[in-house]
N, C-alpha and C. Protein backbone atom coordinates (compact mmCIF):
# COMPACT_ATOMS: atom_id res chain seq x y z
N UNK A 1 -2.09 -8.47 -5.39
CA UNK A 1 -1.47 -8.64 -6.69
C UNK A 1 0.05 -8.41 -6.62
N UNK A 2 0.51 -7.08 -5.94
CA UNK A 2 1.96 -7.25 -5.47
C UNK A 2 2.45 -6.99 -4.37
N UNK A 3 1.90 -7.74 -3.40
CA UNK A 3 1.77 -7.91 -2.04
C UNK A 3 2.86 -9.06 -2.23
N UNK A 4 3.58 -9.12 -1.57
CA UNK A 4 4.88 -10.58 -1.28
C UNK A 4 6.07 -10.40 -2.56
N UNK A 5 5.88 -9.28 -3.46
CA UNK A 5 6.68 -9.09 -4.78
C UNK A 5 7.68 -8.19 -4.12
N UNK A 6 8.59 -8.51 -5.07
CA UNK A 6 9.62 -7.43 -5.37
C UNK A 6 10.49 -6.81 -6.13
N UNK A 7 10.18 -5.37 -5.92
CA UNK A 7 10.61 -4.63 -7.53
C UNK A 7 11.74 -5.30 -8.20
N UNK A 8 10.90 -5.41 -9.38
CA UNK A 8 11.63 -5.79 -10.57
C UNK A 8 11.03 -4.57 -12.53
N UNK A 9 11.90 -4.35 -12.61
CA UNK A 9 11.44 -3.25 -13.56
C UNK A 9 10.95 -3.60 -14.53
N UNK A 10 11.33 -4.93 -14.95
CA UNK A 10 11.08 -5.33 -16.44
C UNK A 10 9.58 -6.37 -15.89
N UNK A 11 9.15 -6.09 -14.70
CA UNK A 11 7.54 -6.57 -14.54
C UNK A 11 6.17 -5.30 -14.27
N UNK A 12 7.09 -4.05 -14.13
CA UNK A 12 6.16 -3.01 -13.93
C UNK A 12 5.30 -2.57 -14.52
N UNK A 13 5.58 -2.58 -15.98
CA UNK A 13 4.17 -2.40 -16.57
C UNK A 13 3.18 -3.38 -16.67
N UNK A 14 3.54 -4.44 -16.51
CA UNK A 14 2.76 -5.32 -16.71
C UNK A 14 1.64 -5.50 -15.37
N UNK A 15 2.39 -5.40 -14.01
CA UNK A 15 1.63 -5.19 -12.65
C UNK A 15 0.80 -3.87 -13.06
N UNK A 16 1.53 -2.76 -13.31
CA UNK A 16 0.87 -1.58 -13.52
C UNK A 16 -0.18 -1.95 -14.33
N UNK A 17 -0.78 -2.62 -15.52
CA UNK A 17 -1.62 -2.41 -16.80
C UNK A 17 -2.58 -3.41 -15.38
N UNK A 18 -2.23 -4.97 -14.83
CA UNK A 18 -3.11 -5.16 -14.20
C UNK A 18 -4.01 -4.81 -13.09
N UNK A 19 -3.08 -4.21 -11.98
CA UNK A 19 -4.39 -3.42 -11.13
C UNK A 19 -5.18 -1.79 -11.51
N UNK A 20 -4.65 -1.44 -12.48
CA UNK A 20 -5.77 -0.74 -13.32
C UNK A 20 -6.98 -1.37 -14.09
N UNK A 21 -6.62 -2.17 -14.81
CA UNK A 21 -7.60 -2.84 -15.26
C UNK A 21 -8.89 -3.43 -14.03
N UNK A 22 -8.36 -4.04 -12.92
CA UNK A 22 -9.11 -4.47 -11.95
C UNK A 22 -9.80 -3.46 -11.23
N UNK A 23 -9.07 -2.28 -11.08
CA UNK A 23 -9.94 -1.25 -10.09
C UNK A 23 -10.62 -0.88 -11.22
N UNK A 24 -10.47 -1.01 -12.38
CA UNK A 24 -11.17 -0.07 -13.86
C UNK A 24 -12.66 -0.69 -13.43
N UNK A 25 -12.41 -2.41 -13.82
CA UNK A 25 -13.59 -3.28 -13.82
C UNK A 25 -14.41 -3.00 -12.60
N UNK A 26 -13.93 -2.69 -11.31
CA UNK A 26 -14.50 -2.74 -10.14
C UNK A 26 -15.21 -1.28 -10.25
N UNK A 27 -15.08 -0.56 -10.62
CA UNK A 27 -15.02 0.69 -10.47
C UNK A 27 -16.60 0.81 -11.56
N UNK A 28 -16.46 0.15 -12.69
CA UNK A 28 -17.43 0.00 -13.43
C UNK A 28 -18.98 -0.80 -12.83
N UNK A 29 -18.53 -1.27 -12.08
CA UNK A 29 -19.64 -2.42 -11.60
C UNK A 29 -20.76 -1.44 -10.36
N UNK A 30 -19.41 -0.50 -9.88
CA UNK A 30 -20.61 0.52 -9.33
C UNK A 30 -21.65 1.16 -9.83
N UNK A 31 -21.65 1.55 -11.56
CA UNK A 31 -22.73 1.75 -12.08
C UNK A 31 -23.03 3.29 -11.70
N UNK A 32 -21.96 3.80 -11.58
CA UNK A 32 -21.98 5.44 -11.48
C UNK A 32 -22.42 6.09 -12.75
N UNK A 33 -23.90 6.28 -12.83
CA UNK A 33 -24.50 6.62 -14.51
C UNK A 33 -23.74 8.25 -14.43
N UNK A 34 -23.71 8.26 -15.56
CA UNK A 34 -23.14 9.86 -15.72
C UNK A 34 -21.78 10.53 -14.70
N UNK A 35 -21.17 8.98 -14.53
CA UNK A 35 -19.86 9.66 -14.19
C UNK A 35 -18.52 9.22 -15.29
N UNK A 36 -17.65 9.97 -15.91
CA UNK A 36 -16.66 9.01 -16.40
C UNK A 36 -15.72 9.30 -15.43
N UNK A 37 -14.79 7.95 -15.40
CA UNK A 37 -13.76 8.00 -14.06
C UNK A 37 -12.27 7.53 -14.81
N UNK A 38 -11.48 7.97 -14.29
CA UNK A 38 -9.83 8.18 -14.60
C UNK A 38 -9.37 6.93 -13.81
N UNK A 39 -8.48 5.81 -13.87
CA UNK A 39 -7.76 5.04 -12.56
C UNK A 39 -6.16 5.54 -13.62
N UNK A 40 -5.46 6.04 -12.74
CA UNK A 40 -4.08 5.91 -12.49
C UNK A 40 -3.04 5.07 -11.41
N UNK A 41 -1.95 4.94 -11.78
CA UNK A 41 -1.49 3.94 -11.24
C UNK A 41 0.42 3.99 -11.47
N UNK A 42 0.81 4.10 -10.37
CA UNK A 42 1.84 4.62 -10.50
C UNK A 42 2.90 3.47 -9.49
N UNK A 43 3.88 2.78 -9.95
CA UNK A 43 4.53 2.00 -9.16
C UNK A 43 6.38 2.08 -9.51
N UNK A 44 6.86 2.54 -7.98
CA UNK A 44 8.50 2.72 -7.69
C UNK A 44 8.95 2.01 -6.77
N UNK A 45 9.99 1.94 -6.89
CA UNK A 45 11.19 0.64 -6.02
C UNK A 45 11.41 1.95 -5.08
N UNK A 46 11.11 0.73 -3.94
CA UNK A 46 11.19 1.79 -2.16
C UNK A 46 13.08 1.50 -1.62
N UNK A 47 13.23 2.51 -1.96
CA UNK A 47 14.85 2.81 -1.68
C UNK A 47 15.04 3.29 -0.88
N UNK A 48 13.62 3.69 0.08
CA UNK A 48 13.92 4.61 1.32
C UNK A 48 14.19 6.51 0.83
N UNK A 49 14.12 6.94 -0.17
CA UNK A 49 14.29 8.19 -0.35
C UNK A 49 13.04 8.49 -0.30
N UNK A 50 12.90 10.13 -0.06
CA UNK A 50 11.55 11.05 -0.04
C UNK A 50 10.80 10.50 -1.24
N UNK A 51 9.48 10.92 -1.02
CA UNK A 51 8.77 11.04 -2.87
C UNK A 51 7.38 11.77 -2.13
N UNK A 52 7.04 12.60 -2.84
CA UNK A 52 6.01 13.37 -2.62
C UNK A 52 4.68 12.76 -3.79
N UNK A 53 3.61 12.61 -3.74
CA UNK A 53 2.90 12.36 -5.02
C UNK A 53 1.43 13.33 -4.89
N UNK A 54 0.91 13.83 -5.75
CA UNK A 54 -0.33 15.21 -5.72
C UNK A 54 -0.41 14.91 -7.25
N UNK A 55 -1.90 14.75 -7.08
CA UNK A 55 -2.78 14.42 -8.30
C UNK A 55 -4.05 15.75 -8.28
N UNK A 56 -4.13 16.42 -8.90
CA UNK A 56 -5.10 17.57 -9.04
C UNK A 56 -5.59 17.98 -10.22
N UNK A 57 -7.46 18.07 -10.75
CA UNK A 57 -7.42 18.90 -11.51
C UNK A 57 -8.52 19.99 -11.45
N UNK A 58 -8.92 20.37 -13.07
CA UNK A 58 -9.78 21.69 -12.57
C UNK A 58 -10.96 20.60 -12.63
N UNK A 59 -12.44 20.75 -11.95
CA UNK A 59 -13.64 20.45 -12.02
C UNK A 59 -14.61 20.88 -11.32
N UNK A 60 -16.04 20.78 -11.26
CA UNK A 60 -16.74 20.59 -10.33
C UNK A 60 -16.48 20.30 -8.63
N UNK A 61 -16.14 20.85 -8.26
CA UNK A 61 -16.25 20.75 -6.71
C UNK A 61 -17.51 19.77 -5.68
N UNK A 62 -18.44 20.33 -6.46
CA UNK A 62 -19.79 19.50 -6.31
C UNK A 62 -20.13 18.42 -6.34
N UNK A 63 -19.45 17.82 -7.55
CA UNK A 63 -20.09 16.88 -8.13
C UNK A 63 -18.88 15.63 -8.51
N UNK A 64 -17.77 16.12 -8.48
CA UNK A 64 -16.47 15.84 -8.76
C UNK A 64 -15.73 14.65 -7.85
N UNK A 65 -14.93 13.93 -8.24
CA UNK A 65 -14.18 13.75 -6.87
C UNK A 65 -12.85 12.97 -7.06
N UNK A 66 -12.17 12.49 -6.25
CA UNK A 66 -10.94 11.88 -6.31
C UNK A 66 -10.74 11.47 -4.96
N UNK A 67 -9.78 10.13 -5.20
CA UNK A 67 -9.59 8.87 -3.98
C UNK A 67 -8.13 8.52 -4.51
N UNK A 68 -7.68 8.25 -3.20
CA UNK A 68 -6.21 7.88 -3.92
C UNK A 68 -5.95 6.97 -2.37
N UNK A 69 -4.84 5.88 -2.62
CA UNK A 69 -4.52 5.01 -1.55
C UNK A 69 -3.18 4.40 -2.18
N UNK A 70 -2.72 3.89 -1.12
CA UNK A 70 -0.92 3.48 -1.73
C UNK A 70 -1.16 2.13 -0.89
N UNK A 71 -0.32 1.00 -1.28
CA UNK A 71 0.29 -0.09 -0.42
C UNK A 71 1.87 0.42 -0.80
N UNK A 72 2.86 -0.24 0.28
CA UNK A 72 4.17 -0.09 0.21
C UNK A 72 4.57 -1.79 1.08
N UNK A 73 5.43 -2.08 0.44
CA UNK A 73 6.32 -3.06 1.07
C UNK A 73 7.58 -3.05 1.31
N UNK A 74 8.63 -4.02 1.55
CA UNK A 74 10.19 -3.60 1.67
C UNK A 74 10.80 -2.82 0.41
N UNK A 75 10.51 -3.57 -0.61
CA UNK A 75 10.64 -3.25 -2.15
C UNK A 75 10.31 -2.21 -3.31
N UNK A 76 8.46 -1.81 -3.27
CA UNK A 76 7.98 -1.20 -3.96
C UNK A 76 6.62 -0.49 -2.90
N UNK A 77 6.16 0.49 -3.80
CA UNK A 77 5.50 1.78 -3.32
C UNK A 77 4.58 2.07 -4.52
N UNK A 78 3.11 1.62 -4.73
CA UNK A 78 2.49 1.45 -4.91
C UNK A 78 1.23 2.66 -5.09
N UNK A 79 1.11 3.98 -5.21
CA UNK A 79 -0.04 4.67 -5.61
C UNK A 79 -1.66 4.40 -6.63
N UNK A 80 -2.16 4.50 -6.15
CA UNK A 80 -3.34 4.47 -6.89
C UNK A 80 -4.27 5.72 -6.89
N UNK A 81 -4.80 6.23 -7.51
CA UNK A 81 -6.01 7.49 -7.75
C UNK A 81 -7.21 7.43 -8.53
N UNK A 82 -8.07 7.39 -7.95
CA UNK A 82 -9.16 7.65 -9.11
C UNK A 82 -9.81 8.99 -8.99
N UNK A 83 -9.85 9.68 -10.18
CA UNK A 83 -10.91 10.39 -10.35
C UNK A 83 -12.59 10.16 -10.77
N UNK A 84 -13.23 10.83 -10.34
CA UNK A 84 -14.68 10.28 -10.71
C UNK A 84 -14.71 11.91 -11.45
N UNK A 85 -15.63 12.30 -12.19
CA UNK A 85 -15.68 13.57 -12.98
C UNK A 85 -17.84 13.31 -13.59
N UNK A 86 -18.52 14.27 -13.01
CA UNK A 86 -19.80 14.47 -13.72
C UNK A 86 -19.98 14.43 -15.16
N UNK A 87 -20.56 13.69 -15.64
CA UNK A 87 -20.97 14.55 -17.34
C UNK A 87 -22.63 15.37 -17.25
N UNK A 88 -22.23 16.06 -16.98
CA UNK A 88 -23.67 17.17 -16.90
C UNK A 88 -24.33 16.90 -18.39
């Protein structure tokens, strides 16, 4: 989706609203009964400076979980996270 792109600001939310929506849909199709799940989605212009990113919350240890993966290109830097969370 923004693989061959390059940052442009006044397209970010719009990339941003779409690969949420897609991992949302994908994410749904697994059919995880009794899980509700979080997708975040976070996208910055790669300038070459540091950036640290940590997504954490309180839950279940057990039962709980979180996945996170980035693409980066010359341009932009790309995070993604999902949480998965039990409903007991």
């Amino acid at each position: 989706m923004i693989a061959g792109k390059q940052y442009e600001a006044s397209h970010i939310q719009e990339w941003t609203h779409k690969i949420c929506d897609t991992i949302n849909s994908r994410v749904k199709e697994l059919n995880m009964r009794r899980f509700k799940h979080v997708v975040q989605v976070v996208i910055v212009q790669q300038t070459g400076a540091g950036c640290r990113y940590i997504a954490r919350c309180r839950w279940d240890a057990e039962t709980d979980a979180q996945v996170s993966n980035y693409f980066t290109n010359e341009s932009i830097v790309c995070v993604v996270t999902v949480f998965a969370v039990y409903v007991y």
